[in-house]
N, C-alpha and C. Protein backbone atom coordinates (compact mmCIF):
# COMPACT_ATOMS: atom_id res chain seq x y z
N UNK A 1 -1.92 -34.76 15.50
CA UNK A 1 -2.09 -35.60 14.33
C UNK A 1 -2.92 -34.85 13.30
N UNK A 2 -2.83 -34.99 11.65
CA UNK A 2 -3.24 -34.02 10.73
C UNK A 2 -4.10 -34.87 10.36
N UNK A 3 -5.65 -34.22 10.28
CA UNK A 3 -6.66 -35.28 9.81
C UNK A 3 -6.14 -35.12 8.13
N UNK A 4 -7.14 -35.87 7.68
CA UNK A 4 -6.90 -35.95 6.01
C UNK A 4 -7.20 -34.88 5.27
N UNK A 5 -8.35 -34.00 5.31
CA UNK A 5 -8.15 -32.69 4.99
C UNK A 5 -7.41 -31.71 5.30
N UNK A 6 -6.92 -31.79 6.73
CA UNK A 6 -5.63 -30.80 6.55
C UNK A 6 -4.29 -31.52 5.90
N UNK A 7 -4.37 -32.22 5.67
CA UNK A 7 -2.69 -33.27 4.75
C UNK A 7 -3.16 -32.33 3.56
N UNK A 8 -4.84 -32.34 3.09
CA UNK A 8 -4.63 -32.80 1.43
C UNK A 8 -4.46 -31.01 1.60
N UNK A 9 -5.17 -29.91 2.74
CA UNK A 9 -4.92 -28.69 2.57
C UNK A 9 -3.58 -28.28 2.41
N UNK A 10 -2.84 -28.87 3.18
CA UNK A 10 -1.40 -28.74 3.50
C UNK A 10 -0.46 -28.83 1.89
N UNK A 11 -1.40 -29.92 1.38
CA UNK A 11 -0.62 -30.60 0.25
C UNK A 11 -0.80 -29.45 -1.26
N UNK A 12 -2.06 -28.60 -0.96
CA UNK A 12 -2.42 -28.28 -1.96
C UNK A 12 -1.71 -27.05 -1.78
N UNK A 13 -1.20 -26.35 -0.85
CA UNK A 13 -1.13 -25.10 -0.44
C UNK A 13 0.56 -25.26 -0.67
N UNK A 14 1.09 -26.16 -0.66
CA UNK A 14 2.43 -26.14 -0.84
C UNK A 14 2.82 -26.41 -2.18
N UNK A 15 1.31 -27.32 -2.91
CA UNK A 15 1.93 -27.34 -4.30
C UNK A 15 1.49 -25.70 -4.96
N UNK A 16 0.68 -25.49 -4.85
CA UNK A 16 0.94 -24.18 -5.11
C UNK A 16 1.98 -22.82 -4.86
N UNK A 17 2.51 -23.35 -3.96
CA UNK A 17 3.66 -22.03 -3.59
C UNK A 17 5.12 -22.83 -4.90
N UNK A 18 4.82 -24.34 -4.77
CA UNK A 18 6.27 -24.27 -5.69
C UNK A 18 5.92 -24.00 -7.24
N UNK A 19 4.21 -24.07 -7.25
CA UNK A 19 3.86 -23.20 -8.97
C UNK A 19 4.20 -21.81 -8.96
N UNK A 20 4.53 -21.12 -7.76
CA UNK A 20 4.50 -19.91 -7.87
C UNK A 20 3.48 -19.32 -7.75
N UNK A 21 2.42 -19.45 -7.42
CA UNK A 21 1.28 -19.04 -6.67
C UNK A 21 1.52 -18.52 -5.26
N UNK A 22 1.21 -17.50 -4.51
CA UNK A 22 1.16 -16.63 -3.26
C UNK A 22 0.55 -17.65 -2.56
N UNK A 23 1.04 -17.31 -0.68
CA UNK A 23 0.84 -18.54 -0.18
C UNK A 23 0.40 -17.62 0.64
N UNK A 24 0.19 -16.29 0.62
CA UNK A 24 -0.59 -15.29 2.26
C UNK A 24 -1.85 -14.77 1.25
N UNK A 25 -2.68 -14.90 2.23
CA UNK A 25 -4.08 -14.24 2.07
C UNK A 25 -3.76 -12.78 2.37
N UNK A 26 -4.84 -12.01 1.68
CA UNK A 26 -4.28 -10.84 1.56
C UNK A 26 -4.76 -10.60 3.75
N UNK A 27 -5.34 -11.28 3.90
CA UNK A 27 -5.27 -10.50 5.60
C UNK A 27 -3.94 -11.29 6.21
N UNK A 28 -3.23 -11.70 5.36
CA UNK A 28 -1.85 -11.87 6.30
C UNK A 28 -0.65 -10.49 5.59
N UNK A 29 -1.22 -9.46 5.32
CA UNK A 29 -0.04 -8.71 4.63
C UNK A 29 0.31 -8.21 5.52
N UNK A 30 1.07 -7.07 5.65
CA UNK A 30 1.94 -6.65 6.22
C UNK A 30 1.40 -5.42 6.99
N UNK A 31 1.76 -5.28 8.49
CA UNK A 31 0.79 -3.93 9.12
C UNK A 31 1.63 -3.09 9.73
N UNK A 32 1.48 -2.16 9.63
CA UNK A 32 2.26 -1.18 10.54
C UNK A 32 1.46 -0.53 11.70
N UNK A 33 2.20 0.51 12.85
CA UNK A 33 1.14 0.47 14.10
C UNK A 33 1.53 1.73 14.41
N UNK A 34 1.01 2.64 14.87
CA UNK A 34 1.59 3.85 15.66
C UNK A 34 0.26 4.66 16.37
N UNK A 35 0.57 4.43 17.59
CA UNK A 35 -0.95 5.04 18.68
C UNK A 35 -2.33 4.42 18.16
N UNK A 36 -3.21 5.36 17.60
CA UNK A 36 -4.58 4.70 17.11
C UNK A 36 -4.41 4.25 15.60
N UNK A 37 -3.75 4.87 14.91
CA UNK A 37 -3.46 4.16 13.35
C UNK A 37 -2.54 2.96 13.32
N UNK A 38 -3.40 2.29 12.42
CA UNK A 38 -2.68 1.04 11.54
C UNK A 38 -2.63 1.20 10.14
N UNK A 39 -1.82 1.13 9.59
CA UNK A 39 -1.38 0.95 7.93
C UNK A 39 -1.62 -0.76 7.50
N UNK A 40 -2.17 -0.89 6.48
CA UNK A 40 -2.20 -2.24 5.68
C UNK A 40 -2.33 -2.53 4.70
N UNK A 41 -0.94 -3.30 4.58
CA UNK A 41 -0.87 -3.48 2.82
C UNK A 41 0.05 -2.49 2.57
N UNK A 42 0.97 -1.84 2.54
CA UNK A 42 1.36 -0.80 1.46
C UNK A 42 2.12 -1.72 0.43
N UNK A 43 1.55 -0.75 -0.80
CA UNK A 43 2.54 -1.48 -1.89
C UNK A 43 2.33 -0.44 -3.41
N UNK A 44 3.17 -0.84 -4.20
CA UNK A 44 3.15 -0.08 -5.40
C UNK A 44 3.21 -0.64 -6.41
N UNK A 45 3.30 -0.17 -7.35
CA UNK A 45 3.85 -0.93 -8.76
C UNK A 45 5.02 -0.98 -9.51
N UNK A 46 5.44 -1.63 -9.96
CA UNK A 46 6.57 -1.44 -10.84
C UNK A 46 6.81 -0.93 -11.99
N UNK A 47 7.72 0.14 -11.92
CA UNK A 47 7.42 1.41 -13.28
C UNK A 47 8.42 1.17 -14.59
N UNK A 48 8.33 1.59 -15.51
CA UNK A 48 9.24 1.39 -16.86
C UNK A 48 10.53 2.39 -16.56
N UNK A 49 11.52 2.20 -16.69
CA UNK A 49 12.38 2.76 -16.87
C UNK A 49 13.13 3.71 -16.25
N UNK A 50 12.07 5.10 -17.13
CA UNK A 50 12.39 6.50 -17.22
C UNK A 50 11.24 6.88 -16.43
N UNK A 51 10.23 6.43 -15.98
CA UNK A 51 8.98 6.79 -15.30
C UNK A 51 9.78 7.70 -14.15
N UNK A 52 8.53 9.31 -14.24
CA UNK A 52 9.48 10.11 -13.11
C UNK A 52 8.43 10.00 -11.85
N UNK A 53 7.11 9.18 -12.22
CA UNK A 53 6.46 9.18 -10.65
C UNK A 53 6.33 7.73 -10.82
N UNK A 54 5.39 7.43 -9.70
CA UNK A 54 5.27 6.32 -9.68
C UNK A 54 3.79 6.22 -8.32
N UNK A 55 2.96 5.64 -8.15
CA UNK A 55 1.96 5.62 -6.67
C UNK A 55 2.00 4.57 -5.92
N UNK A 56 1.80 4.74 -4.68
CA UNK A 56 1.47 3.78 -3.41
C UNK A 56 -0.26 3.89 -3.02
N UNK A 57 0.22 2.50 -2.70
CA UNK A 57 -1.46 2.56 -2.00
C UNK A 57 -1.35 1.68 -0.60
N UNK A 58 -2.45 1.65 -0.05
CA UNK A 58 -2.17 1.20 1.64
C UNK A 58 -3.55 1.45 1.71
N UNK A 59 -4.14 0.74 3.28
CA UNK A 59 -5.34 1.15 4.30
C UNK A 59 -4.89 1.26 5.35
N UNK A 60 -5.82 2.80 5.89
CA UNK A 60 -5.43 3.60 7.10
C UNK A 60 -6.55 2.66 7.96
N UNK A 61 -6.45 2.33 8.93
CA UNK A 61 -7.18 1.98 9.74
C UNK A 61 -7.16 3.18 11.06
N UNK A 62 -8.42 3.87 11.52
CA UNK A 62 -8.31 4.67 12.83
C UNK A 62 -9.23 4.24 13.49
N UNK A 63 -8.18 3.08 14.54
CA UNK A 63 -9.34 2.43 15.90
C UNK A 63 -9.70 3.46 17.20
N UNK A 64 -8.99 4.91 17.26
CA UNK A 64 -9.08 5.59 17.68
C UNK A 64 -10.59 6.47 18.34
N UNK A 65 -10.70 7.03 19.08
CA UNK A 65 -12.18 8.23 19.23
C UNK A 65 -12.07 9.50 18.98
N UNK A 66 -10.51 9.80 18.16
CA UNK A 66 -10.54 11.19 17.08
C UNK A 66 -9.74 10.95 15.84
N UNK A 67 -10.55 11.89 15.10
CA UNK A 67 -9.91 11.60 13.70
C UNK A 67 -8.55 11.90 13.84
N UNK A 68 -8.02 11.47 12.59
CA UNK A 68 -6.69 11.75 12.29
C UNK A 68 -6.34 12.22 10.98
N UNK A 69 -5.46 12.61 10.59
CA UNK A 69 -5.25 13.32 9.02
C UNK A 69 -3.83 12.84 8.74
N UNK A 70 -3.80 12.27 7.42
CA UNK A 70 -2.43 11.98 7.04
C UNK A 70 -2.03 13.20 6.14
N UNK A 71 -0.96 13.82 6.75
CA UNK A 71 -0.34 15.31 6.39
C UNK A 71 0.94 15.49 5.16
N UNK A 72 1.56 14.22 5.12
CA UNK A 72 2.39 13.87 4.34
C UNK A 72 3.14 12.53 4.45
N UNK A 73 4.67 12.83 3.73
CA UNK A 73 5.30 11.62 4.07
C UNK A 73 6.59 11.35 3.41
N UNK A 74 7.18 10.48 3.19
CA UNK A 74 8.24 10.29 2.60
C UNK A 74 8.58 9.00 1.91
N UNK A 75 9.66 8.66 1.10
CA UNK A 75 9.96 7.25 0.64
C UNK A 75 11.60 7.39 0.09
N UNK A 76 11.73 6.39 -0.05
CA UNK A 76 13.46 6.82 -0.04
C UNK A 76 13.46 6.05 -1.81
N UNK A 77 12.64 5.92 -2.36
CA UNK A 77 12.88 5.99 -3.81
C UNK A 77 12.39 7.29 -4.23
N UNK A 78 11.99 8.46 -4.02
CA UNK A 78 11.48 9.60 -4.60
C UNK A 78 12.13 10.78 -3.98
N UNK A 79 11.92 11.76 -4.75
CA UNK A 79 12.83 13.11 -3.64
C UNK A 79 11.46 13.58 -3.28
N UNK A 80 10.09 13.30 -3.74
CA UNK A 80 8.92 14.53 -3.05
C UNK A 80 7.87 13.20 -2.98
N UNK A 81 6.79 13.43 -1.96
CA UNK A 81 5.87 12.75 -1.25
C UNK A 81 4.25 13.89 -1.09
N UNK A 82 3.38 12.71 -1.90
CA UNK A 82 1.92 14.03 -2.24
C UNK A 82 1.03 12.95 -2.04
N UNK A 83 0.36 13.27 -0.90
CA UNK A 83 -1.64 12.57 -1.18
C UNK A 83 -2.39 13.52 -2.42
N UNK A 84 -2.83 12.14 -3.11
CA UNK A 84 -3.42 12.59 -4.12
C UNK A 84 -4.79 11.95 -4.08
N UNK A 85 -5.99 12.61 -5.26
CA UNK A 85 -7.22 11.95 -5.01
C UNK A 85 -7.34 12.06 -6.48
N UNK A 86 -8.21 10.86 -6.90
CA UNK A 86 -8.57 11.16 -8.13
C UNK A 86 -9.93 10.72 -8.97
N UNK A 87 -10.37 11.37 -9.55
CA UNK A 87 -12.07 10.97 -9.59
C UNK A 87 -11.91 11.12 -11.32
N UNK A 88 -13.10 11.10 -11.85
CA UNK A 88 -13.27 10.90 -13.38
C UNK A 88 -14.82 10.75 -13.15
N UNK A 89 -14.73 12.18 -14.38
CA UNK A 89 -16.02 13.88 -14.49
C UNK A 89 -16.19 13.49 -15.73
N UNK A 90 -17.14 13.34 -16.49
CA UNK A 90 -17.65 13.39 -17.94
C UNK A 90 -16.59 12.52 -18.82
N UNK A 91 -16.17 11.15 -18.22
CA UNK A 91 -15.14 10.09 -18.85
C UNK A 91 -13.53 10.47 -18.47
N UNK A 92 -13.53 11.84 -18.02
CA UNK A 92 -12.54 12.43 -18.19
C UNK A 92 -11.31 12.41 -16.92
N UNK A 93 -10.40 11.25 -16.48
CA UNK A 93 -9.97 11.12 -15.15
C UNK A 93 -9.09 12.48 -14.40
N UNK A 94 -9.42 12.75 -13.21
CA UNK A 94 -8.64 14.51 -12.74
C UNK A 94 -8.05 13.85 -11.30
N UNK A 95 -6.60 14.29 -11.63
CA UNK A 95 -5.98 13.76 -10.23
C UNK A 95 -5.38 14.88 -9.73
N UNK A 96 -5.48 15.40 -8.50
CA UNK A 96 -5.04 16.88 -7.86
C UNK A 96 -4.52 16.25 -6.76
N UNK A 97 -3.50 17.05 -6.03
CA UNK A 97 -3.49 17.02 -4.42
C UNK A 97 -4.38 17.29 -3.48
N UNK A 98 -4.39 16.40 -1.80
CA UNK A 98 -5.33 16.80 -1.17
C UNK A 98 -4.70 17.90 -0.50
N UNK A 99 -5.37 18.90 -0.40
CA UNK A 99 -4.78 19.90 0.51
C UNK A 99 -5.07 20.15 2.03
N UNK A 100 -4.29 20.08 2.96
CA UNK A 100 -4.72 20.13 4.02
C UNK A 100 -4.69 18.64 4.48
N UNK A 101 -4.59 18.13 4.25
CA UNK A 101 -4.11 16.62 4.51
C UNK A 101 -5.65 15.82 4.49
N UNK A 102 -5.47 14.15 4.25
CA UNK A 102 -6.37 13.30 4.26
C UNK A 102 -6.82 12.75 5.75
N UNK A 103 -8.29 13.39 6.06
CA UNK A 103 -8.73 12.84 7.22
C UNK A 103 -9.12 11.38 7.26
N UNK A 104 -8.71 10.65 8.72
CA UNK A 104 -9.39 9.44 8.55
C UNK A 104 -10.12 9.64 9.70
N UNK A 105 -11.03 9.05 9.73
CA UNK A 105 -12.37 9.47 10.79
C UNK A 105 -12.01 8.69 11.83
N UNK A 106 -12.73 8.52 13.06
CA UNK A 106 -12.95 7.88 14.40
C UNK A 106 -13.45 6.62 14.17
N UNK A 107 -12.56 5.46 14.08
CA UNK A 107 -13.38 4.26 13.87
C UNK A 107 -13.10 3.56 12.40
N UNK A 108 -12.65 4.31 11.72
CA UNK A 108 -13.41 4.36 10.42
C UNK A 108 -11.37 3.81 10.11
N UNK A 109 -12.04 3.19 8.43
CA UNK A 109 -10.45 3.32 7.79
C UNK A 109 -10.89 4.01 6.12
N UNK A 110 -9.59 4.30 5.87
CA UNK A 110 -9.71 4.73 4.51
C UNK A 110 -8.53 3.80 3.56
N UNK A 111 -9.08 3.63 2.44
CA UNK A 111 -8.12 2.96 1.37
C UNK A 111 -7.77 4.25 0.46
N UNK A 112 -6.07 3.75 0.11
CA UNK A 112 -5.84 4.76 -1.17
C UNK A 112 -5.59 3.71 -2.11
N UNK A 113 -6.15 3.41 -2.93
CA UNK A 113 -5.97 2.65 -4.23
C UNK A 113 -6.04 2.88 -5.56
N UNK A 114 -5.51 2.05 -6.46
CA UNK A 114 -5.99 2.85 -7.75
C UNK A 114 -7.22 3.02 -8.03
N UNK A 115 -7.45 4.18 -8.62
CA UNK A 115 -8.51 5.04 -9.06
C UNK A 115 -9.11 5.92 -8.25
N UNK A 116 -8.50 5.81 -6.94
CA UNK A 116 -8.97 6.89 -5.69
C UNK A 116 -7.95 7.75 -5.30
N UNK A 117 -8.06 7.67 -3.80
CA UNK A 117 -7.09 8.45 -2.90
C UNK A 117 -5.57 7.45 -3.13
N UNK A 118 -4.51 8.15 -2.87
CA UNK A 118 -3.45 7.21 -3.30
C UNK A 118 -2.41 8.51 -3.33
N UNK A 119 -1.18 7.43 -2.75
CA UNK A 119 0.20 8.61 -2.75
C UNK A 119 1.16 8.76 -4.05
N UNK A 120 1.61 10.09 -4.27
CA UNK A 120 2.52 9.88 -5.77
C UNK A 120 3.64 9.99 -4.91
N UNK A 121 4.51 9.29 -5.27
CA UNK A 121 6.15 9.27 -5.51
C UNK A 121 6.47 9.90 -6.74
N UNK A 122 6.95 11.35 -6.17
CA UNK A 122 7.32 12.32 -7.47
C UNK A 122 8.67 12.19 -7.36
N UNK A 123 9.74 12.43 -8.49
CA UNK A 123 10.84 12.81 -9.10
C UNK A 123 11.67 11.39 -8.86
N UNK A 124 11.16 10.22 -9.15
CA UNK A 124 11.80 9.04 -9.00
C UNK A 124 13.33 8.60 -8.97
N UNK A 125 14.25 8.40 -8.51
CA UNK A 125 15.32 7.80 -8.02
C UNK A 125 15.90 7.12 -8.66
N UNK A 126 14.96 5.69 -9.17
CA UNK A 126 15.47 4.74 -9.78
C UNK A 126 14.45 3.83 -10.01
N UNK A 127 14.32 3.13 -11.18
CA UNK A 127 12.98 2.19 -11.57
C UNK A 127 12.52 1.68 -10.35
N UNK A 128 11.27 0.96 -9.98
CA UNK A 128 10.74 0.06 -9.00
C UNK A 128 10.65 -1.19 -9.77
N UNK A 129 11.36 -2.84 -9.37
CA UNK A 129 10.84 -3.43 -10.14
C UNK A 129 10.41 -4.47 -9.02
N UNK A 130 9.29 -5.06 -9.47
CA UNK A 130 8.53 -5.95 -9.06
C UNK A 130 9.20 -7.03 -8.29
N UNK A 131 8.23 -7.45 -7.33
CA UNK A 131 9.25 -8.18 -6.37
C UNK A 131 10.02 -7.74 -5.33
N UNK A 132 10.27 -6.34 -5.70
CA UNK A 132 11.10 -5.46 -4.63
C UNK A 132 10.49 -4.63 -3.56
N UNK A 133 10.67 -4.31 -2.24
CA UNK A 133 10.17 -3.37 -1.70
C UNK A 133 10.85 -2.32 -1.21
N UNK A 134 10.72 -1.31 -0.38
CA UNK A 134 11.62 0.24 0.00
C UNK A 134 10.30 0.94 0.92
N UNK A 135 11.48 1.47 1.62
CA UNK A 135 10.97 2.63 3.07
C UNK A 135 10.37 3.25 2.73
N UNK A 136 10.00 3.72 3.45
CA UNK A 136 8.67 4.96 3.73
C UNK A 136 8.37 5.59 4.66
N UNK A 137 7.40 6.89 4.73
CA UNK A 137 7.18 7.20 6.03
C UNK A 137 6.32 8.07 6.32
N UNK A 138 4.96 7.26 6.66
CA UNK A 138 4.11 8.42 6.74
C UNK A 138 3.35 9.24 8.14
N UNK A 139 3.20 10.84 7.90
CA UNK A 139 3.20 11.40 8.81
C UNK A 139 1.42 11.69 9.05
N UNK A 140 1.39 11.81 10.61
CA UNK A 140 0.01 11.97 10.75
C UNK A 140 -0.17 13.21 11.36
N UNK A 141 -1.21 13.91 11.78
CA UNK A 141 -1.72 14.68 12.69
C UNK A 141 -1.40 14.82 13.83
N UNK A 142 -1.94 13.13 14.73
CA UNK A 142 -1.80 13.05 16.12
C UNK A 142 -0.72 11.60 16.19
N UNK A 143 -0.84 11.01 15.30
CA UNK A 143 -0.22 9.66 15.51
C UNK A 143 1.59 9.77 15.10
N UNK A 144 1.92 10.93 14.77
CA UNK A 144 2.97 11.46 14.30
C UNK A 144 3.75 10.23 12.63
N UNK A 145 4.54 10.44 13.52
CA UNK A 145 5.83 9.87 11.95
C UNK A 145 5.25 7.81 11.78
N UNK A 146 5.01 7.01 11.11
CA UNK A 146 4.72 5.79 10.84
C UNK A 146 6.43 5.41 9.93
N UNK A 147 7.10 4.69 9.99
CA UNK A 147 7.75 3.85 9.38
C UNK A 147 6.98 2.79 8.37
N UNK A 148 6.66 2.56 7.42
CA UNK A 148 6.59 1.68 6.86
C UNK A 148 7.42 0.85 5.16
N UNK A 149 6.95 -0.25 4.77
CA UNK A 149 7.94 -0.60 3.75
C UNK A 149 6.72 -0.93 2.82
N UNK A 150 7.00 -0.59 1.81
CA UNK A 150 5.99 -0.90 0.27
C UNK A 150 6.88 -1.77 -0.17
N UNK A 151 5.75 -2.59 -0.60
CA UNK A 151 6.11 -4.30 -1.57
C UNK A 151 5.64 -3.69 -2.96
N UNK A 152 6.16 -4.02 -4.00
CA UNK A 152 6.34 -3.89 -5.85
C UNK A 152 5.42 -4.57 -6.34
N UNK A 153 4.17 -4.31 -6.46
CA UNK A 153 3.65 -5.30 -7.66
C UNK A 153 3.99 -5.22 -9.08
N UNK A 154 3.07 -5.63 -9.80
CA UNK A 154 3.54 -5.77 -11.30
C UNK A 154 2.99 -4.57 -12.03
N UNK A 155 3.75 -4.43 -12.86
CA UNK A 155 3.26 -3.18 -13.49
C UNK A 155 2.01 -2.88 -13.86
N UNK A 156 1.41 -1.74 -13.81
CA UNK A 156 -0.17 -1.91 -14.37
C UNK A 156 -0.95 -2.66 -13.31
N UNK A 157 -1.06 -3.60 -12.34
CA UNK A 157 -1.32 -4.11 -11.14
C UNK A 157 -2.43 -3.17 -10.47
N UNK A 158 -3.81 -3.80 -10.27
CA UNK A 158 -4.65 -3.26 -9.33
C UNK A 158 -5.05 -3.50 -8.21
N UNK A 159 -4.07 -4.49 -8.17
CA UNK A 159 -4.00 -5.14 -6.58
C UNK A 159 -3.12 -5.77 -5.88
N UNK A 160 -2.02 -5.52 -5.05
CA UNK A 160 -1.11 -5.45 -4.23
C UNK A 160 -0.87 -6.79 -4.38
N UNK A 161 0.71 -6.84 -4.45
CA UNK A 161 1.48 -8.59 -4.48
C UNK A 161 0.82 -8.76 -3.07
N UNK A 162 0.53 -10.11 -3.99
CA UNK A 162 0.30 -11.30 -2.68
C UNK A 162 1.72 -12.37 -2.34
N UNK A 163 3.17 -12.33 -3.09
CA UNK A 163 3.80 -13.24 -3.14
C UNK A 163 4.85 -12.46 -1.90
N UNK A 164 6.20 -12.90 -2.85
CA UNK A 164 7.08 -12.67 -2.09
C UNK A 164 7.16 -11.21 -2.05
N UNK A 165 7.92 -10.68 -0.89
CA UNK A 165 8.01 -8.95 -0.71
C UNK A 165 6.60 -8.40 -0.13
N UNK A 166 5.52 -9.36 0.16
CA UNK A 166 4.10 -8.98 0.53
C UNK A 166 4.18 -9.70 2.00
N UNK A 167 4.76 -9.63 2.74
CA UNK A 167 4.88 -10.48 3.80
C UNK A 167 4.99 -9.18 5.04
């Protein structure tokens, strides 16, 4: 039997999904698993047009007792796959490749998001538009090849759909 606060929770949570409001908290997104790494969240943005890159972002989780290094990867909207890092020196933002791949420590997780660590999707395929998601695949050190799928946020977006395609 549903006491009255869960009716009116129930009630509020559904009128919101038919406003179009997201109905998953971001700890219900989407995880991927392989040996000691977990992936969470991947997702991207949706690009204009002619855009020839485009970035992903995700959290590495390593529940593991040795590090791990993400070495590369793939996506089936891009022909080339690059960890990138990017910081901003005297106002001035500098985004390079990591070389040698991105360690994630023992225990520890790392985020790539905007304005940090984060993957480019070089020589783009075909627009990304919002709402949509596509394969992926990222490679580790010890945890080898990961399958995963990136969800589309909105363009310009600093934080990963919570709606549909975020599941």
């Amino acid at each position: 039997m549903l006491t009255t606060l869960t009716r009116a929770a129930l009630a509020a949570a559904l009128a919101l999904g038919l406003a179009g409001a997201p109905l998953l908290p971001a700890a219900a997104a989407e995880t991927f698993e392989a040996g000691d790494i977990r992936i969470e969240g991947p997702w991207s943005r949706a690009t204009p047009g002619a855009a020839p890159v485009a970035g992903g972002y995700l959290t590495i989780v390593n529940t593991g007792s040795e590090p791990d290094r993400l070495v590369g990867g793939s996506a089936e909207i891009s022909e080339r796959f690059e960890v990138h890092s990017m910081e901003t020196v005297d106002g001035v933002a500098r985004m390079a490749p990591v070389e040698g791949g991105l360690e994630i420590p023992a225990g520890e997780s790392v985020a790539l998001a905007p304005g940090g660590y984060h993957v480019m999707f070089m020589g783009l395929k075909r627009p990304l538009a919002e709402g949509e998601s596509f394969a992926g695949t990222l490679v580790f050190e010890r945890a080898g090849e990961v399958p995963i799928t990136y969800s589309v946020g909105a363009m310009g977006s600093r934080m990963r759909p919570m709606g549909h395609g975020a599941h």
